[in-house]
Protein backbone atom coordinates (compact mmCIF):
# COMPACT_ATOMS: atom_id res chain seq x y z
CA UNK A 1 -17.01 -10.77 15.58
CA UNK A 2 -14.67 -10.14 12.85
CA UNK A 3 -16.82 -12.22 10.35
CA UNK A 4 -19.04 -9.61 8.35
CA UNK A 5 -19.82 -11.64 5.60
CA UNK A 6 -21.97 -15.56 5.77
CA UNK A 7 -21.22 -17.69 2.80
CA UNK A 8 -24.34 -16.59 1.08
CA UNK A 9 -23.44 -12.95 1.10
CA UNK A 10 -23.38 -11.48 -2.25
CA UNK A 11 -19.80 -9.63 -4.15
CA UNK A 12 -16.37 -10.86 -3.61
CA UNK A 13 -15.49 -12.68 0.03
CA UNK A 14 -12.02 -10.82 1.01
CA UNK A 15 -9.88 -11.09 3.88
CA UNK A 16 -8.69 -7.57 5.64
CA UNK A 17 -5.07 -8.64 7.41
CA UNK A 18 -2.72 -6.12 8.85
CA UNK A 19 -0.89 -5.17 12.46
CA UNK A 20 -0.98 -2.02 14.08
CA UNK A 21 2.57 -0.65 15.33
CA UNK A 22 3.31 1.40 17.84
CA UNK A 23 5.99 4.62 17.63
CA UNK A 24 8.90 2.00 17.91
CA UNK A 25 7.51 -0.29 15.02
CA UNK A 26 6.51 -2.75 17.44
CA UNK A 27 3.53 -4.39 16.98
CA UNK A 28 0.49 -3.39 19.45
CA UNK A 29 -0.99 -6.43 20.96
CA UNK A 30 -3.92 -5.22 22.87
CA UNK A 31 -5.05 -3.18 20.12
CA UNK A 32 -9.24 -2.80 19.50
CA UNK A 33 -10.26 -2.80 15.73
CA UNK A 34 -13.38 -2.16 14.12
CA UNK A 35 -14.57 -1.46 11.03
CA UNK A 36 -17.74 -0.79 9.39
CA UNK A 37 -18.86 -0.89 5.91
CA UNK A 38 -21.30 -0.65 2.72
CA UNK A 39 -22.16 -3.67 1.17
CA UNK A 40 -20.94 -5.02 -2.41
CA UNK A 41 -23.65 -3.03 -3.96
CA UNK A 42 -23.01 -0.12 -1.83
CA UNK A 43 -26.07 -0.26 0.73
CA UNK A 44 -25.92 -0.04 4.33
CA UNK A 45 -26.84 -2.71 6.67
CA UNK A 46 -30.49 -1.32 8.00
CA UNK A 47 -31.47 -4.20 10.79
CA UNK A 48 -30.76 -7.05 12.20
CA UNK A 49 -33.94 -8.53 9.66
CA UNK A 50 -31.68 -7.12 6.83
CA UNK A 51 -28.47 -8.00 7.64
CA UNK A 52 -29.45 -12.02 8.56
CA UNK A 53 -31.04 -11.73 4.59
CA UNK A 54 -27.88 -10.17 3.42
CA UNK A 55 -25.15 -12.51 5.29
CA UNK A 56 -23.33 -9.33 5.61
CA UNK A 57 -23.75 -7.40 8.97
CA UNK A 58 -21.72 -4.38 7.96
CA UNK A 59 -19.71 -3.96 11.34
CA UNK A 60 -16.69 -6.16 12.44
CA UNK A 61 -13.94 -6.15 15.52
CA UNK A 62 -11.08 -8.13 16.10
CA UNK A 63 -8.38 -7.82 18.81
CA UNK A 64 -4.87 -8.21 18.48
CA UNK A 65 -4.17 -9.82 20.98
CA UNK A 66 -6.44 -12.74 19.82
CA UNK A 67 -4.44 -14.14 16.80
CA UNK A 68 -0.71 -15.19 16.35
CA UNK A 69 1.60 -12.35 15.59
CA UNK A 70 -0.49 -9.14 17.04
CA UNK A 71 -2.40 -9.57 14.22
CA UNK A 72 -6.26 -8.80 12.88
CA UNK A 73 -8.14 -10.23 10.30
CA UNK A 74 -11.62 -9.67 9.21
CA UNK A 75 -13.78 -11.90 6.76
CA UNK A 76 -16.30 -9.67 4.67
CA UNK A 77 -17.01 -8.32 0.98
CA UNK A 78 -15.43 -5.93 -0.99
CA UNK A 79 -17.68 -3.16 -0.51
CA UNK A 80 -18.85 -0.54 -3.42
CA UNK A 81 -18.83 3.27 -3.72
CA UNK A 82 -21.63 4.72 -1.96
CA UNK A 83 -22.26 7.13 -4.93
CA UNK A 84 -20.13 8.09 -8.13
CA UNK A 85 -16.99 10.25 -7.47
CA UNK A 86 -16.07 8.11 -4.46
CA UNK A 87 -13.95 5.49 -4.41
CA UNK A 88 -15.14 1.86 -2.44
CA UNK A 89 -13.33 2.29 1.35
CA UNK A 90 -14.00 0.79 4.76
CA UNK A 91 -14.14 3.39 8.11
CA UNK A 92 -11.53 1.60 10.98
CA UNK A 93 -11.63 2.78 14.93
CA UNK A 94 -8.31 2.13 16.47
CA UNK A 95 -8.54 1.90 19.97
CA UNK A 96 -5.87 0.91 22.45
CA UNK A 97 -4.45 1.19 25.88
CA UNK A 98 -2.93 3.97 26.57
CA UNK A 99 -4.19 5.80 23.49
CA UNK A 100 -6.22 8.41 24.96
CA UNK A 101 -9.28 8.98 22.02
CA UNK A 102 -9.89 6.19 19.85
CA UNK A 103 -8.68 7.47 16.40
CA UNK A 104 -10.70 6.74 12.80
CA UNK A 105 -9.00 6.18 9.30
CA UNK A 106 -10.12 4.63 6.27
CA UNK A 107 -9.56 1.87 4.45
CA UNK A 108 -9.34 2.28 0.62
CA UNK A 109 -7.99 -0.63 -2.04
CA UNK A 110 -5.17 -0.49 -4.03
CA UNK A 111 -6.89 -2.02 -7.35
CA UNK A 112 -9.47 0.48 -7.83
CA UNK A 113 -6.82 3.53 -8.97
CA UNK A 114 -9.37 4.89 -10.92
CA UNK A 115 -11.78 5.63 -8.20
CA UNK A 116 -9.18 6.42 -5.75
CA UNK A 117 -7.95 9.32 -8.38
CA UNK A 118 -11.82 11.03 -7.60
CA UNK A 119 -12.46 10.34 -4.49
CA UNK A 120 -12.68 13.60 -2.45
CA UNK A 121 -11.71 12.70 0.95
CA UNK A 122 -8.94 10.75 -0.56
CA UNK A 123 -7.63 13.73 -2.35
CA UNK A 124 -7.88 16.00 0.57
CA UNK A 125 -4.63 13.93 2.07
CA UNK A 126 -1.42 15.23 1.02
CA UNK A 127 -0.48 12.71 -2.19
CA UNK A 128 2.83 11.78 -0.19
CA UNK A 129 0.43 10.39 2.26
CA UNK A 130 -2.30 9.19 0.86
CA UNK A 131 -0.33 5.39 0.46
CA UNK A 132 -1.05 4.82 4.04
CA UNK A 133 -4.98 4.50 3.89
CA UNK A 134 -4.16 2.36 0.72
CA UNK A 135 -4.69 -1.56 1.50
CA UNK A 136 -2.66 -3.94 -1.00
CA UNK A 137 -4.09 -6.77 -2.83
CA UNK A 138 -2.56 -10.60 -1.89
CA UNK A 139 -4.01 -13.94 -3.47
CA UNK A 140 -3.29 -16.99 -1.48
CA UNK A 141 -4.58 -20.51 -1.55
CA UNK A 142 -6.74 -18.86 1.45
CA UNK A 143 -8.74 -16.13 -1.17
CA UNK A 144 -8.00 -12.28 -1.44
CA UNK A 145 -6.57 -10.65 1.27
CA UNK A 146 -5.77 -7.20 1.64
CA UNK A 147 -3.11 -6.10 3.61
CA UNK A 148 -3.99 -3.01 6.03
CA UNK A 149 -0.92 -2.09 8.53
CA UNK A 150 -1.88 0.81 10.67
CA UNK A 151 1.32 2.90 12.44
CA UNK A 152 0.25 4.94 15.14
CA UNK A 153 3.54 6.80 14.32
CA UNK A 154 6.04 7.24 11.90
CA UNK A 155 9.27 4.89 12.22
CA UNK A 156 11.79 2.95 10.51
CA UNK A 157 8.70 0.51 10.13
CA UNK A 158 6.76 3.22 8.35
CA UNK A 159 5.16 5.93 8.03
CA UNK A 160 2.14 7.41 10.40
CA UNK A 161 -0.96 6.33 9.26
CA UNK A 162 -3.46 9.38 8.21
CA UNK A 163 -6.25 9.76 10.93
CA UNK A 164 -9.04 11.82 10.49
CA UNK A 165 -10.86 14.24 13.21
CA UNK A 166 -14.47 13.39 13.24
């Protein structure tokens, strides 16, 4: 399901919204995402016991095929840094037909700078590159979204977002 977070889940309920685009900038419509993610105090989801206490299961996929305009869109909580010197992020799988191996990126926020500036794996991306694991901060009568568009390659649409071997 791409609901993470129940009502009674603790931090700040956020939308994640984006497209994924293919080498053409067209969007991908039978595109697989799923994320996974700490909690708003930085904890991992342990059981099934501890995520039904939580509201917050910690794992989420959405299609995008499934919602108007190619999109996905996941309801959940901003998570925190799992320890100090990292910066708060959410792991994505992309996985798609015709895409051989499913590929992995991250998800990091655009209003927490100051964590993003110490964040190690962050800083191992080249700094003209790093923008494209950055998600960008939208308020709507709908809540806070963050905006997430992953490019499978670089085009006129944008440029390739950073995957990481794992």
């Amino acid at each position: 399901t791409p609901v993470l977070a129940q009502p009674h889940a603790q931090g700040e309920h956020i939308r994640i919204t984006g497209q994924v685009h293919d080498g053409a900038g067209q969007t991908v419509m039978d595109a697989l995402i799923e994320i996974s993610q700490l909690d708003a105090s930085g904890q991992s989801v342990t059981s099934v016991l501890d995520a039904e206490a939580k509201g917050f299961s910690g794992f989420g996929r959405c299609g995008t095929g499934t919602l108007p305009g190619n999109h996905f869109e996941f309801h959940t909580v901003k998570p925190a840094a799992a320890a100090p010197g990292q910066a708060p992020f959410i792991d994505v799988c992309v996985t798609l037909r015709g895409l051989l191996a499913h590929v992995f990126t991250r998800i990091y926020f655009d209003d927490e700078a100051a964590a993003n500036s110490q964040d190690a794996v962050l800083a191992s991306v080249p700094a003209e590159r790093r923008a494209t694991l950055i998600a960008r901060r939208e308020s709507s009568g709908a809540g806070v979204a963050y905006r997430f568009d992953i490019h499978l390659q670089a085009s006129a649409h944008g440029e390739e977002t950073v995957f990481f071997n794992l």
